[in-house]
Protein backbone atom coordinates (compact mmCIF):
# COMPACT_ATOMS: atom_id res chain seq x y z
CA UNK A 1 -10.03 -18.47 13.98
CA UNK A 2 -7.86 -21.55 14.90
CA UNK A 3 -4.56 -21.43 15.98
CA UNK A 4 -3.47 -22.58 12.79
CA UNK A 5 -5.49 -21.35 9.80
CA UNK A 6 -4.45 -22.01 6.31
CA UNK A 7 -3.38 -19.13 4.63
CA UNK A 8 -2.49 -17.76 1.02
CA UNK A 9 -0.55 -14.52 0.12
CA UNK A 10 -1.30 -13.85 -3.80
CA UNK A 11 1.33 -10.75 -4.81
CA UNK A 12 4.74 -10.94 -3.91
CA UNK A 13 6.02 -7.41 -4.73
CA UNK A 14 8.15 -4.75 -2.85
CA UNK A 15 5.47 -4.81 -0.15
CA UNK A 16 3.65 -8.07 -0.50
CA UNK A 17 6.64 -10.54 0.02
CA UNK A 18 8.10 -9.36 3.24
CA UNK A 19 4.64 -9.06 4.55
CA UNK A 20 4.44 -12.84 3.46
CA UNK A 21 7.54 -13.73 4.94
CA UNK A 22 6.16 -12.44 8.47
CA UNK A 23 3.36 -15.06 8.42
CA UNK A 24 5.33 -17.96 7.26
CA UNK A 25 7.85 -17.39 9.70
CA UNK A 26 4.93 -16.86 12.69
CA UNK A 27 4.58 -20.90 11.86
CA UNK A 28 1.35 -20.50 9.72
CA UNK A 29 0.97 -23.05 6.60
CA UNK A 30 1.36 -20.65 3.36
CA UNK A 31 0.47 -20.96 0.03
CA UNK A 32 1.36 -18.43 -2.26
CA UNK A 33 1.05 -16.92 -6.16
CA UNK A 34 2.21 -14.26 -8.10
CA UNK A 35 2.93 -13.49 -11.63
CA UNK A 36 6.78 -13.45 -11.63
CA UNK A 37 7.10 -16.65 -9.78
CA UNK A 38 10.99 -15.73 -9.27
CA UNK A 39 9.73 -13.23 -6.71
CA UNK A 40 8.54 -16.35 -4.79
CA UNK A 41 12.55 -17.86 -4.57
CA UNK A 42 13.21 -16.87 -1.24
CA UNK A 43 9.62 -17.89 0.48
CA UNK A 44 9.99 -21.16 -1.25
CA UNK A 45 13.57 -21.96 0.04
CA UNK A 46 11.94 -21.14 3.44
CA UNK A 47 8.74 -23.42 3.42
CA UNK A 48 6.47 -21.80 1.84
CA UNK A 49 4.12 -24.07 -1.16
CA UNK A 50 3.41 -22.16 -4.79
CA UNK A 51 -0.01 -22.29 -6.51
CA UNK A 52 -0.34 -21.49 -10.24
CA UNK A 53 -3.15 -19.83 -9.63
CA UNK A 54 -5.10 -17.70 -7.08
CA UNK A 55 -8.08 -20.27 -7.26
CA UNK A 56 -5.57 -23.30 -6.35
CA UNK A 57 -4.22 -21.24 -3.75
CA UNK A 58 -7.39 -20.47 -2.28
CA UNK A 59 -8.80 -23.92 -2.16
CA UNK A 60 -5.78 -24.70 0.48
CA UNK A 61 -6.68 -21.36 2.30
CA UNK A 62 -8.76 -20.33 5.16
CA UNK A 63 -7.40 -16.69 4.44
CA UNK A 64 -6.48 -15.32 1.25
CA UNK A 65 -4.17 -12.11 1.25
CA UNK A 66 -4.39 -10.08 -1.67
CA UNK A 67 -1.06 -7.36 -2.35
CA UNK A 68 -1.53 -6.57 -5.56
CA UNK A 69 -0.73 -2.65 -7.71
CA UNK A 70 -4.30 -1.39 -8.76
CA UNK A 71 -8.08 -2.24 -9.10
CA UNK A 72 -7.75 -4.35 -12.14
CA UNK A 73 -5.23 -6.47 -10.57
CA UNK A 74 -7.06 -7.25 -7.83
CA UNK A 75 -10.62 -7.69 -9.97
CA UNK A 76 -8.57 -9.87 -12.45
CA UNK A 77 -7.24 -12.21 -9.02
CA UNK A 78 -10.63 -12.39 -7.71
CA UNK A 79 -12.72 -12.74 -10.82
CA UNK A 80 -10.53 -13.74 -14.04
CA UNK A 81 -10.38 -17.19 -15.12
CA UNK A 82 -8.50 -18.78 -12.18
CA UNK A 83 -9.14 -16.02 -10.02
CA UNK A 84 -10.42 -16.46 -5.80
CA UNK A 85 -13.94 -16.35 -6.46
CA UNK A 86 -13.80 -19.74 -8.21
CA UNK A 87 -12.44 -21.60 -4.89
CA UNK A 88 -14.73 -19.17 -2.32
CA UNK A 89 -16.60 -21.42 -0.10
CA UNK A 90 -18.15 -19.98 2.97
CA UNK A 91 -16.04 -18.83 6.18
CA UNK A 92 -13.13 -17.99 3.31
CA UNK A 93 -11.75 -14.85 4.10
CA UNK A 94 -10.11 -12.55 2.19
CA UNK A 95 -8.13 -9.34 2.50
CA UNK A 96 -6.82 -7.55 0.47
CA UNK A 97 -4.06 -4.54 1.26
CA UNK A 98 -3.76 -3.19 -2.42
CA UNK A 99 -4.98 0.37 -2.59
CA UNK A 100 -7.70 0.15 -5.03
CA UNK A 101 -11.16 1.85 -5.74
CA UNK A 102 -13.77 2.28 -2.62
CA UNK A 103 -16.30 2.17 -4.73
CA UNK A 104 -14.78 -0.98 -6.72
CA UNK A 105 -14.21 -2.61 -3.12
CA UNK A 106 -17.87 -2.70 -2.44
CA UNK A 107 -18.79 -4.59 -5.53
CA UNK A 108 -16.25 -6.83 -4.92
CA UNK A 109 -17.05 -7.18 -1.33
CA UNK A 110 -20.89 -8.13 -2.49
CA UNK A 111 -19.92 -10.27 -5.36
CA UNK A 112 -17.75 -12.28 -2.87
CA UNK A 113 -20.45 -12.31 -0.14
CA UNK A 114 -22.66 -14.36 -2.60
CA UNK A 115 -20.09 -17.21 -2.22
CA UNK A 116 -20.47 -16.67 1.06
CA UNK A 117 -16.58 -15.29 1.60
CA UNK A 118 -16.17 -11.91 3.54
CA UNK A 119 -13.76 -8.96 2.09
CA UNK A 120 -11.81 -7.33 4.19
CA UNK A 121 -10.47 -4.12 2.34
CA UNK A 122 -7.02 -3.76 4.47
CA UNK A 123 -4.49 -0.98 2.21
CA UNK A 124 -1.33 -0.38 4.06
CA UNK A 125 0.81 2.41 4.83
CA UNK A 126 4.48 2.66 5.83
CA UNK A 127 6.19 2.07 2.54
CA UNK A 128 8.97 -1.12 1.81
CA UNK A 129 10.42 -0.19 5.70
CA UNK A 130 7.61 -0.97 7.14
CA UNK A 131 6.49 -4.07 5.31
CA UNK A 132 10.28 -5.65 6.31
CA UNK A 133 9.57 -4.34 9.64
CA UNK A 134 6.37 -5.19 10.27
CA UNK A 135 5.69 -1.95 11.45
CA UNK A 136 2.46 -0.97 8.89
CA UNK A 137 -0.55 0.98 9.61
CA UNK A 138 -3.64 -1.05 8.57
CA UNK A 139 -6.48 0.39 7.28
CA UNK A 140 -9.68 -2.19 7.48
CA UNK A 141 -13.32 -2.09 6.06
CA UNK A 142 -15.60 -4.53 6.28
CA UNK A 143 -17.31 -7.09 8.92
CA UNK A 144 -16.06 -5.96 12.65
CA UNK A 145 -16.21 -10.22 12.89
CA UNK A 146 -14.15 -11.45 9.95
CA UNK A 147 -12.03 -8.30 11.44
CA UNK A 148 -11.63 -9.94 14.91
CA UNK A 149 -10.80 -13.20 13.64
CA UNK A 150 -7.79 -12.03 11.33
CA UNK A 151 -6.61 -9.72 13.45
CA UNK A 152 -3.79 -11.85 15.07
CA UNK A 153 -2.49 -12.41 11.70
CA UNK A 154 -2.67 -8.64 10.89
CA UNK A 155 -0.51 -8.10 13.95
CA UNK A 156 2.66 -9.85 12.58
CA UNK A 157 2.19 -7.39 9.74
CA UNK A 158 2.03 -4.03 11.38
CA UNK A 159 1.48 -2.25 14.51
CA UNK A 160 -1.71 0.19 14.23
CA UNK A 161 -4.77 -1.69 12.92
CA UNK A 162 -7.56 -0.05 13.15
CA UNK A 163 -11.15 -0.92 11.78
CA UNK A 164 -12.49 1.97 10.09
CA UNK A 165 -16.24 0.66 9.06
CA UNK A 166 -18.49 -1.23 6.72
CA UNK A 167 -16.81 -2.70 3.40
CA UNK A 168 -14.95 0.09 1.44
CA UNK A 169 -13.87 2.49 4.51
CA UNK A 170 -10.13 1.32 4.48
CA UNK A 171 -9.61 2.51 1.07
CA UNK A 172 -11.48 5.87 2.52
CA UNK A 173 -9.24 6.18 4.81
CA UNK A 174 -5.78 5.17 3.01
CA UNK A 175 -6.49 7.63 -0.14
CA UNK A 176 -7.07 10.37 3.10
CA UNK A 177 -3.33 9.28 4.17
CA UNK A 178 -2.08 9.42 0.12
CA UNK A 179 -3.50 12.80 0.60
CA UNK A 180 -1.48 14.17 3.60
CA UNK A 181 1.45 12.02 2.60
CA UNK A 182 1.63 13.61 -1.56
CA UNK A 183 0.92 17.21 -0.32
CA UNK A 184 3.64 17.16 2.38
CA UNK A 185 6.37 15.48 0.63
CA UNK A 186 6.04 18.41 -2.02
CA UNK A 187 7.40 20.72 0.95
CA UNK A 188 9.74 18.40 2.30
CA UNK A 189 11.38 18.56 -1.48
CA UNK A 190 11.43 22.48 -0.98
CA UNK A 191 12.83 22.47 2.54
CA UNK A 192 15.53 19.92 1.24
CA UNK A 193 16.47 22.55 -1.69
CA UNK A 194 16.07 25.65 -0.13
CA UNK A 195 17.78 26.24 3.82
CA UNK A 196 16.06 28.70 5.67
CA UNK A 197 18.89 31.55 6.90
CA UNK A 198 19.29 29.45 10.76
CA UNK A 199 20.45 26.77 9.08
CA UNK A 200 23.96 26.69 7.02
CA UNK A 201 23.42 23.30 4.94
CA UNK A 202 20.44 21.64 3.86
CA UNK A 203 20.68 18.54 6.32
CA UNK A 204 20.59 21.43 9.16
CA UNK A 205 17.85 22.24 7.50
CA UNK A 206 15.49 19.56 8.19
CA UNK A 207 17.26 19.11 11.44
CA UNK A 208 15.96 22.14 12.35
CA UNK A 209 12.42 22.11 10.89
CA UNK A 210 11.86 18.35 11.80
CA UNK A 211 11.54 18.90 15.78
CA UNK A 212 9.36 21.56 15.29
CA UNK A 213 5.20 22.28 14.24
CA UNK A 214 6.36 21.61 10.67
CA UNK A 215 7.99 18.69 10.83
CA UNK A 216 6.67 15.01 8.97
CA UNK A 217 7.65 11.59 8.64
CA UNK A 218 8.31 12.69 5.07
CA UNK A 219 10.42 15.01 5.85
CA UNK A 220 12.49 13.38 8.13
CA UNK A 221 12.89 10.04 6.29
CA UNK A 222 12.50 11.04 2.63
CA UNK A 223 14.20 14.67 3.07
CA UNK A 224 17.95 12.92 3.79
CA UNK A 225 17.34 10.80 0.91
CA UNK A 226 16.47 13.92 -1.38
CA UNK A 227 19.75 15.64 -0.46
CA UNK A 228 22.03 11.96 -1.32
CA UNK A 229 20.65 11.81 -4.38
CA UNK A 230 19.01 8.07 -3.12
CA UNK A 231 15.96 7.77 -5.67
CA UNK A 232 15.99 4.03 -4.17
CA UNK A 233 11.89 3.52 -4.20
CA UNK A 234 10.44 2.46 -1.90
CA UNK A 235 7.01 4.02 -3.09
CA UNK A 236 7.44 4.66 -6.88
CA UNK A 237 5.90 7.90 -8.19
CA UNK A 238 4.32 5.76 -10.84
CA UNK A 239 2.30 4.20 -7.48
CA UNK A 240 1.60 7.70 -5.57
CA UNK A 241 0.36 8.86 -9.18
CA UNK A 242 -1.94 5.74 -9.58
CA UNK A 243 -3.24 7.13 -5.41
CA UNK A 244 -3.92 10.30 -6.61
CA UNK A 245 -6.05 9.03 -9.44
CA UNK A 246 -7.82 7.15 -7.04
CA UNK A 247 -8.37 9.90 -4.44
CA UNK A 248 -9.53 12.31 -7.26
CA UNK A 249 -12.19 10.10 -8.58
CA UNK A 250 -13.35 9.78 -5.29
CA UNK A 251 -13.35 13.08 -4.68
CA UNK A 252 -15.21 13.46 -8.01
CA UNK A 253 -17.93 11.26 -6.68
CA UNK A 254 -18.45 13.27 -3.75
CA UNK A 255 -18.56 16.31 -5.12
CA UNK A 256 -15.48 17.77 -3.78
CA UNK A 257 -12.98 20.09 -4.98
CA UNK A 258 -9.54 19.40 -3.70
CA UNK A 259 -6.77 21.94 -5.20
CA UNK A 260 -3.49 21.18 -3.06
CA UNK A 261 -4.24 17.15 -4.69
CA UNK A 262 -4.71 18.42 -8.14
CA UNK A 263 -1.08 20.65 -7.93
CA UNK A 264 1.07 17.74 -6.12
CA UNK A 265 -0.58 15.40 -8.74
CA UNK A 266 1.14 17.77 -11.70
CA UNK A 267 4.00 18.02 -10.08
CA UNK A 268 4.48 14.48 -9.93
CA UNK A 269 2.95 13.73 -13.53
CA UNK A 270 5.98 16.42 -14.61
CA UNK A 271 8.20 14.25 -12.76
CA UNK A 272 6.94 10.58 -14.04
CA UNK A 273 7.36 12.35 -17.81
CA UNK A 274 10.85 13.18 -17.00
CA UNK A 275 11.82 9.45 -16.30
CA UNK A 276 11.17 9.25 -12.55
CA UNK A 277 8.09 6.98 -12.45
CA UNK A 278 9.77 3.74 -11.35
CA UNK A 279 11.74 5.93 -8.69
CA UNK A 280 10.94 6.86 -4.89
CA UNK A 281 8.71 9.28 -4.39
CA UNK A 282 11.71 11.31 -3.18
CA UNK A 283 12.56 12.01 -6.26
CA UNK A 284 10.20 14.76 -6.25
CA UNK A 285 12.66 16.98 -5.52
CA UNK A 286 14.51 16.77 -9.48
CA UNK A 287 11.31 18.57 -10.35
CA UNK A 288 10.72 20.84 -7.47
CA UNK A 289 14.23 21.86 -8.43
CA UNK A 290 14.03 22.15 -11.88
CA UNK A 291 10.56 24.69 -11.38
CA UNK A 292 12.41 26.47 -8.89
CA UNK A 293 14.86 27.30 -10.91
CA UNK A 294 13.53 28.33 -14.34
């Protein structure tokens, strides 16, 4: 990689635009696309250069980051009319941090490779806190070269990057994470309702429970949040739900049975139905309240 590759950020959401803003301000030329070009205001006003379309973008780029909300999305910006694959040349790079399908990944990944451009499935985790503070945990599949190469750039994004295999493995291992992170905010929800006897408020509570074998990161940073009434997303349940699908087809295809998943994924379906979809994932707690107290 050269000291100063192109580069091209397509999705500007919650996540992708701070995680833009990190590159741009590290010096690196940017190009950048999304579909509500009023999310691009801010990156504009600070250098940045807008594209109409992923291809135009890429054709400026000598890395494309994708941030983007499920496996359509990111099919449609590498394949639709306009999409990547129509400006891939070889040595492009691309990587893309959405949380999509493994299995989707590695058709993409091949379809790509026939350009000759190299995937780089990179999901994130760390929610809208870490993205502004570059902080993330990066999940990456695909060639341990391509890998090398961005990595500099990946470490103005987060602070554990970790290759995890062939093409396909960083989705593996960021639906494992959706896993541990959907079944323990469940509990954090009870904890936050329900003090145990040591404790004479619900913040003393999780003070209590937080130092000890049982505490989280969900716990401690969603749990205070649950008890203010702050439904302020910054995962939406309508995004944990879309996850869960994920990790439950994959699951599927592997043959495995996976029962905690299946009864945090009602619980949050309950929730979405009730109005909470576009809210934090905190807001678990309305509905771990309202079964708790039938």
């Amino acid at each position: 990689m050269t000291s100063q590759p192109r580069l091209a950020f397509i999705g500007l959401g919650i996540m992708g635009a701070p995680m833009a803003g990190h590159l741009l301000r590290a010096g690196y030329p940017l190009t950048i696309h999304s579909r509500t070009k009023s999310k691009a205001a801010d990156l504009l006003t600070a250098g940045a250069t807008w594209s109409d379309t992923p291809a135009a973008a890429t054709s400026a780029a000598d890395v494309v980051f994708i941030c983007v909300t499920d496996t359509p999305d990111v099919e449609a910006v590498l394949f639709a009319d306009h999409g990547v694959v129509h400006s891939a040349r070889p040595g492009l790079i691309v990587v893309d941090h959405s949380t999509i399908s493994p299995t989707a990944t590695k058709r993409f990944a091949a379809d790509l490779a026939k350009r000759g451009a190299t995937l780089l499935d990179a999901p994130v985790s760390g929610g809208d806190v870490g993205a502004r503070n570059a902080t993330l945990a990066i999940m990456v599949g695909g060639d341990r070269p391509a890998f090398d190469r961005v990595l500099p750039l990946l470490q103005y994004l987060g602070k554990t990057i970790t290759h995890c295999g062939p093409a396909g493995s960083g989705q593996l291992t960021k639906l494992v994470n959706q896993i541990l992170v959907s079944v323990t905010t469940s509990p954090s929800a009870k904890r936050s309702r329900s003090p145990p006897p040591v404790a004479s408020t619900p913040t003393g509570a999780i003070q209590a429970v937080a130092g000890g074998a049982a505490g989280s990161w969900q716990l401690s940073n969603l749990g205070p949040k649950m008890i203010a009434g702050d439904r302020k997303p910054g995962f939406m349940i309508d995004l944990q739900l879309k996850d869960l699908r994920l990790v439950q087809e994959a699951a599927a295809d592997l043959g495995l049975h996976l029962p905690a998943v299946e009864l945090v994924a009602s619980l949050f379906k309950n929730a979405q139905a009730t109005g909470h979809g576009r809210e934090g994932t905190q807001a678990l707690f309305d509905e771990v309240r309202r079964v708790s107290t039938r």
